[in-house]
Protein backbone atom coordinates (compact mmCIF):
# COMPACT_ATOMS: atom_id res chain seq x y z
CA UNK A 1 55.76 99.13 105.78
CA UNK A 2 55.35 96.55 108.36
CA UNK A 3 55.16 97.40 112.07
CA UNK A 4 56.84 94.45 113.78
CA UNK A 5 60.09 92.92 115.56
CA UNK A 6 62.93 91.38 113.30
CA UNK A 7 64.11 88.06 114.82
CA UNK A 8 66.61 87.35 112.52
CA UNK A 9 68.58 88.26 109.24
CA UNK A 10 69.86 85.23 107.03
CA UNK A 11 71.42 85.49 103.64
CA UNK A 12 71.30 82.68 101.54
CA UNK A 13 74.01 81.65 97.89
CA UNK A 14 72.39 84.18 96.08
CA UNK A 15 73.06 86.86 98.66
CA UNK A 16 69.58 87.61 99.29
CA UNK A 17 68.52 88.42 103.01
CA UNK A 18 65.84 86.97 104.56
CA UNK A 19 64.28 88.62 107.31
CA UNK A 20 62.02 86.59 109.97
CA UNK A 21 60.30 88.50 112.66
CA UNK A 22 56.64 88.92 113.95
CA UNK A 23 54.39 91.41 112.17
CA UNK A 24 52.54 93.24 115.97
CA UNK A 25 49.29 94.21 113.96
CA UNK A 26 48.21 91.03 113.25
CA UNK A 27 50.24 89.13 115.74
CA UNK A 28 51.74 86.30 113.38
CA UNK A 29 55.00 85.53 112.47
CA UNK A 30 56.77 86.84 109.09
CA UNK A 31 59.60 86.05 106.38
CA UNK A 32 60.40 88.83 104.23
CA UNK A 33 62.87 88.45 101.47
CA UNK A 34 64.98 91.69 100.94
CA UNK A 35 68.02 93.16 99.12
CA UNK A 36 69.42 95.14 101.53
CA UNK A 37 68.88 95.62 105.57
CA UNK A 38 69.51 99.27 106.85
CA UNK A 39 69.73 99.37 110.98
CA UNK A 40 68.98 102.66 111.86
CA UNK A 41 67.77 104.64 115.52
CA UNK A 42 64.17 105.08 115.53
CA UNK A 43 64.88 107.72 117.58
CA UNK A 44 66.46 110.98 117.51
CA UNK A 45 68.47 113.57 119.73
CA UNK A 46 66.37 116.22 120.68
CA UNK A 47 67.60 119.31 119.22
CA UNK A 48 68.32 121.19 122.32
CA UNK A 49 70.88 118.38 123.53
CA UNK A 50 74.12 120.53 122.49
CA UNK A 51 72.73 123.39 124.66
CA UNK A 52 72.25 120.75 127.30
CA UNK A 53 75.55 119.62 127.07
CA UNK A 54 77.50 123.20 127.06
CA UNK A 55 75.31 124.31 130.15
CA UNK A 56 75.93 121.19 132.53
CA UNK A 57 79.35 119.97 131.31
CA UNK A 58 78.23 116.71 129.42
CA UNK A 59 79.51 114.67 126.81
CA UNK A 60 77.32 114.09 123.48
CA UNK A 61 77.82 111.21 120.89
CA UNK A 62 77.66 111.49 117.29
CA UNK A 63 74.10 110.72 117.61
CA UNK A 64 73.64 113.35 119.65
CA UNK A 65 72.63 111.33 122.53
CA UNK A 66 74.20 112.11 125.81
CA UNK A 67 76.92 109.76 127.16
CA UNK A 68 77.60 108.25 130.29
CA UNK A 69 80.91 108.91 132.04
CA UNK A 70 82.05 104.82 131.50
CA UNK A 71 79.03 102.49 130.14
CA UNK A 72 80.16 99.84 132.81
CA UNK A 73 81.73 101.31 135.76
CA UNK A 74 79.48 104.80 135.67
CA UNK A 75 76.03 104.33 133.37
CA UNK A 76 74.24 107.00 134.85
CA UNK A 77 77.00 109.51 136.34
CA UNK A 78 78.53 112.09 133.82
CA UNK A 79 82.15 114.15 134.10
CA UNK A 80 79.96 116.88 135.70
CA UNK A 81 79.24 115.96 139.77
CA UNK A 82 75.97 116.01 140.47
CA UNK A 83 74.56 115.29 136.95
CA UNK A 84 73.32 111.68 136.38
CA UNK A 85 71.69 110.44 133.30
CA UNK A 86 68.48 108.75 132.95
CA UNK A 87 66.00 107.55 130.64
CA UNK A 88 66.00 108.22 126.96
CA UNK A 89 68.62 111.01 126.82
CA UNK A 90 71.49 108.41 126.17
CA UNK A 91 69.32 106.56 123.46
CA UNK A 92 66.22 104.33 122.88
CA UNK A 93 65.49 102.45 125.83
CA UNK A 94 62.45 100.76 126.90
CA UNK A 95 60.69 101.47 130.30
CA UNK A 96 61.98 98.81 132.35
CA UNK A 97 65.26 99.91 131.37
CA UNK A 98 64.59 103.63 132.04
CA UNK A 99 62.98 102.72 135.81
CA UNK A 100 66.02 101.31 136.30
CA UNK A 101 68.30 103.60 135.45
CA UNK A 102 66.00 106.18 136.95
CA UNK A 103 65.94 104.89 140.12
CA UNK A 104 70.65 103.95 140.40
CA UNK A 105 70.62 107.95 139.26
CA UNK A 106 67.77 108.91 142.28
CA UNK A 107 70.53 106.22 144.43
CA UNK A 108 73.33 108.85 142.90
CA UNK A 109 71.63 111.46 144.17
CA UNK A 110 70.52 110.01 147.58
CA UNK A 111 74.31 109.19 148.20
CA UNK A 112 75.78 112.93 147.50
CA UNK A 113 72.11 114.10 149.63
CA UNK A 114 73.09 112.09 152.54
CA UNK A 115 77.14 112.89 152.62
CA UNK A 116 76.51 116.25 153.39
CA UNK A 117 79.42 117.21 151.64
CA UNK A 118 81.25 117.42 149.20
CA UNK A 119 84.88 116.31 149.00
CA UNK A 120 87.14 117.73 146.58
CA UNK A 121 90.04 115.51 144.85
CA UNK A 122 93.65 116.93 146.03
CA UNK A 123 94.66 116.62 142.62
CA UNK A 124 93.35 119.79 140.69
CA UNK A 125 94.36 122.37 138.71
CA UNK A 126 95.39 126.06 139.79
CA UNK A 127 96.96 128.89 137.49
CA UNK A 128 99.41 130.74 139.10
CA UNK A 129 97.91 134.49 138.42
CA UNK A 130 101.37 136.32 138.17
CA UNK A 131 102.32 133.92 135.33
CA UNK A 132 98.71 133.37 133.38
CA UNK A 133 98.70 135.88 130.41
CA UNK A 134 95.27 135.51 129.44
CA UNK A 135 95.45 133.55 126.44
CA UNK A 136 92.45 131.74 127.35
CA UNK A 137 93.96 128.64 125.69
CA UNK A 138 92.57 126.03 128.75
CA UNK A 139 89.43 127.01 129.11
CA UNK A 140 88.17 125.98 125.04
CA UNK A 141 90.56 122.67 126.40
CA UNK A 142 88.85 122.22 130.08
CA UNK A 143 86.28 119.25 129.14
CA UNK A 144 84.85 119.88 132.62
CA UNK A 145 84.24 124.00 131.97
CA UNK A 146 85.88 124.42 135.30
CA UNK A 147 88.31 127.80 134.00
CA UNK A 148 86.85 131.07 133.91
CA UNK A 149 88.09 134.43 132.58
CA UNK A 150 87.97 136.85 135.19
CA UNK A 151 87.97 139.77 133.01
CA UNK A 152 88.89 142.47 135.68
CA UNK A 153 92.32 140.88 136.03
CA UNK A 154 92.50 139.44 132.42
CA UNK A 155 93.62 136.13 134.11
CA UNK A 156 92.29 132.26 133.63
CA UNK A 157 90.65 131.04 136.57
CA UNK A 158 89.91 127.54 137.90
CA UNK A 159 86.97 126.52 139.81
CA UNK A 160 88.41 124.54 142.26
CA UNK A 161 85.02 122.16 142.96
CA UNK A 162 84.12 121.76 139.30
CA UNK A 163 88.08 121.03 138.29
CA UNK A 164 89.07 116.90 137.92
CA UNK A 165 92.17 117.09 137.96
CA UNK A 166 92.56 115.79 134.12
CA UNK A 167 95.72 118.43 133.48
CA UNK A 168 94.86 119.07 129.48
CA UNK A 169 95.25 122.90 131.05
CA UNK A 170 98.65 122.20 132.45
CA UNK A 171 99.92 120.37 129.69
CA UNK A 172 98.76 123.01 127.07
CA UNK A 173 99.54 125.96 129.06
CA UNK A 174 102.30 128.40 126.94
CA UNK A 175 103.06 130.48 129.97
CA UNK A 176 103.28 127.79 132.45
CA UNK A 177 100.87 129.15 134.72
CA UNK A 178 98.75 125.80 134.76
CA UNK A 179 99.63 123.24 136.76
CA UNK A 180 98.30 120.15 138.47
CA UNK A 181 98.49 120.16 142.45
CA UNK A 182 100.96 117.27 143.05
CA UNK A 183 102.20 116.66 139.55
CA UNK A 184 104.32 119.85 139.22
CA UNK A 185 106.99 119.14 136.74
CA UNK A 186 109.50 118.88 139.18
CA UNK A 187 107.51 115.98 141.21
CA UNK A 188 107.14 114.72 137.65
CA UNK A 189 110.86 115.06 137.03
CA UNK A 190 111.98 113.49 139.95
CA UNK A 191 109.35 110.37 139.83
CA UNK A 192 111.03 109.85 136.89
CA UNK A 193 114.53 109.52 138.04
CA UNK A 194 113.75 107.63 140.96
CA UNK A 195 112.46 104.90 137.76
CA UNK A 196 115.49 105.22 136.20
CA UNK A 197 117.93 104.64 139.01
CA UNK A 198 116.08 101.62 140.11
């Protein structure tokens, strides 16, 4: 084994690889020639992670790293408010990397701090609890783990300041009871006749 940094891979006719890099224990440079390259994490998932992930709402990758709502638009923020992301739980970082995503999720934080409130999309879900039959079918669908099952009334219920608004309850619903605030079928319905008289 040699502890080092690959620079980089080159196969020549014969379809051997050559690897150049520096070798870090005795600081000089290298050229290895090699069969086969494997690129693999040098670090893994902690083993808790899926726990993690049920208790706070969270999406995990095959790796079993945790993911980032959108890698661009949202690196440290997750589908769960109020959960940010930081450091090595998404994957191998080094430490500037880490302070700096440690410091736009302590910015995250800051901002929802200093708001004093919280504000609520007007798009969310509600389940109408003369229709719901307690199937329990949305709540294995709600990627946010914003349905409940109140037991004492055998009903689905959502939590209205957890709940996105995504509609994979509405959509799946058998009885109906699920629906989106706004995007009832018959807004739905008539959005899309006013498209197909125009």
């Amino acid at each position: 084994m040699i502890r080092g940094k690959a620079g980089s891979i080159s196969e020549d006719e014969n379809g051997i690889l050559t690897v150049k890099g520096e070798d870090t224990l005795s600081n000089r440079l290298i050229e290895v020639k090699v069969e086969m390259v494997i690129l693999c994490n040098a670090m893994e998932a902690r083993p808790d992670a899926p726990d993690v992930m049920r208790k706070f709402g969270i999406g995990i990758g095959s790796d079993g790293f945790f993911q980032e709502e959108h890698p661009k638009l949202a690196p440290v923020s997750t589908p769960t408010s109020g959960v940010f992301l930081a450091g090595a739980c998404q994957g191998p970082k080094d430490i500037p990397d880490t302070v700096a995503q440690a410091k736009g999720a302590a910015a995250e934080c800051l901002a929802l701090t200093c708001a004093g409130h919280v504000e609520t999309p007007p798009m969310i879900s509600s389940i109408d609890p003369d229709i719901c039959v307690g199937c329990q079918l949305c709540i294995g669908l709600c990627a946010y783990s914003a349905i409940e099952f109140n037991a004492r009334a055998g009903i689905s219920e959502v939590n209205s300041a957890i709940c996105k608004g995504c509609g994979s309850c509405a959509g799946a619903c058998p009885s109906g009871a699920a629906k989106v605030r706004h995007f009832t079928d018959k807004q739905i319905f008539a959005e899309i006749d006013g498209l197909l008289l125009n």
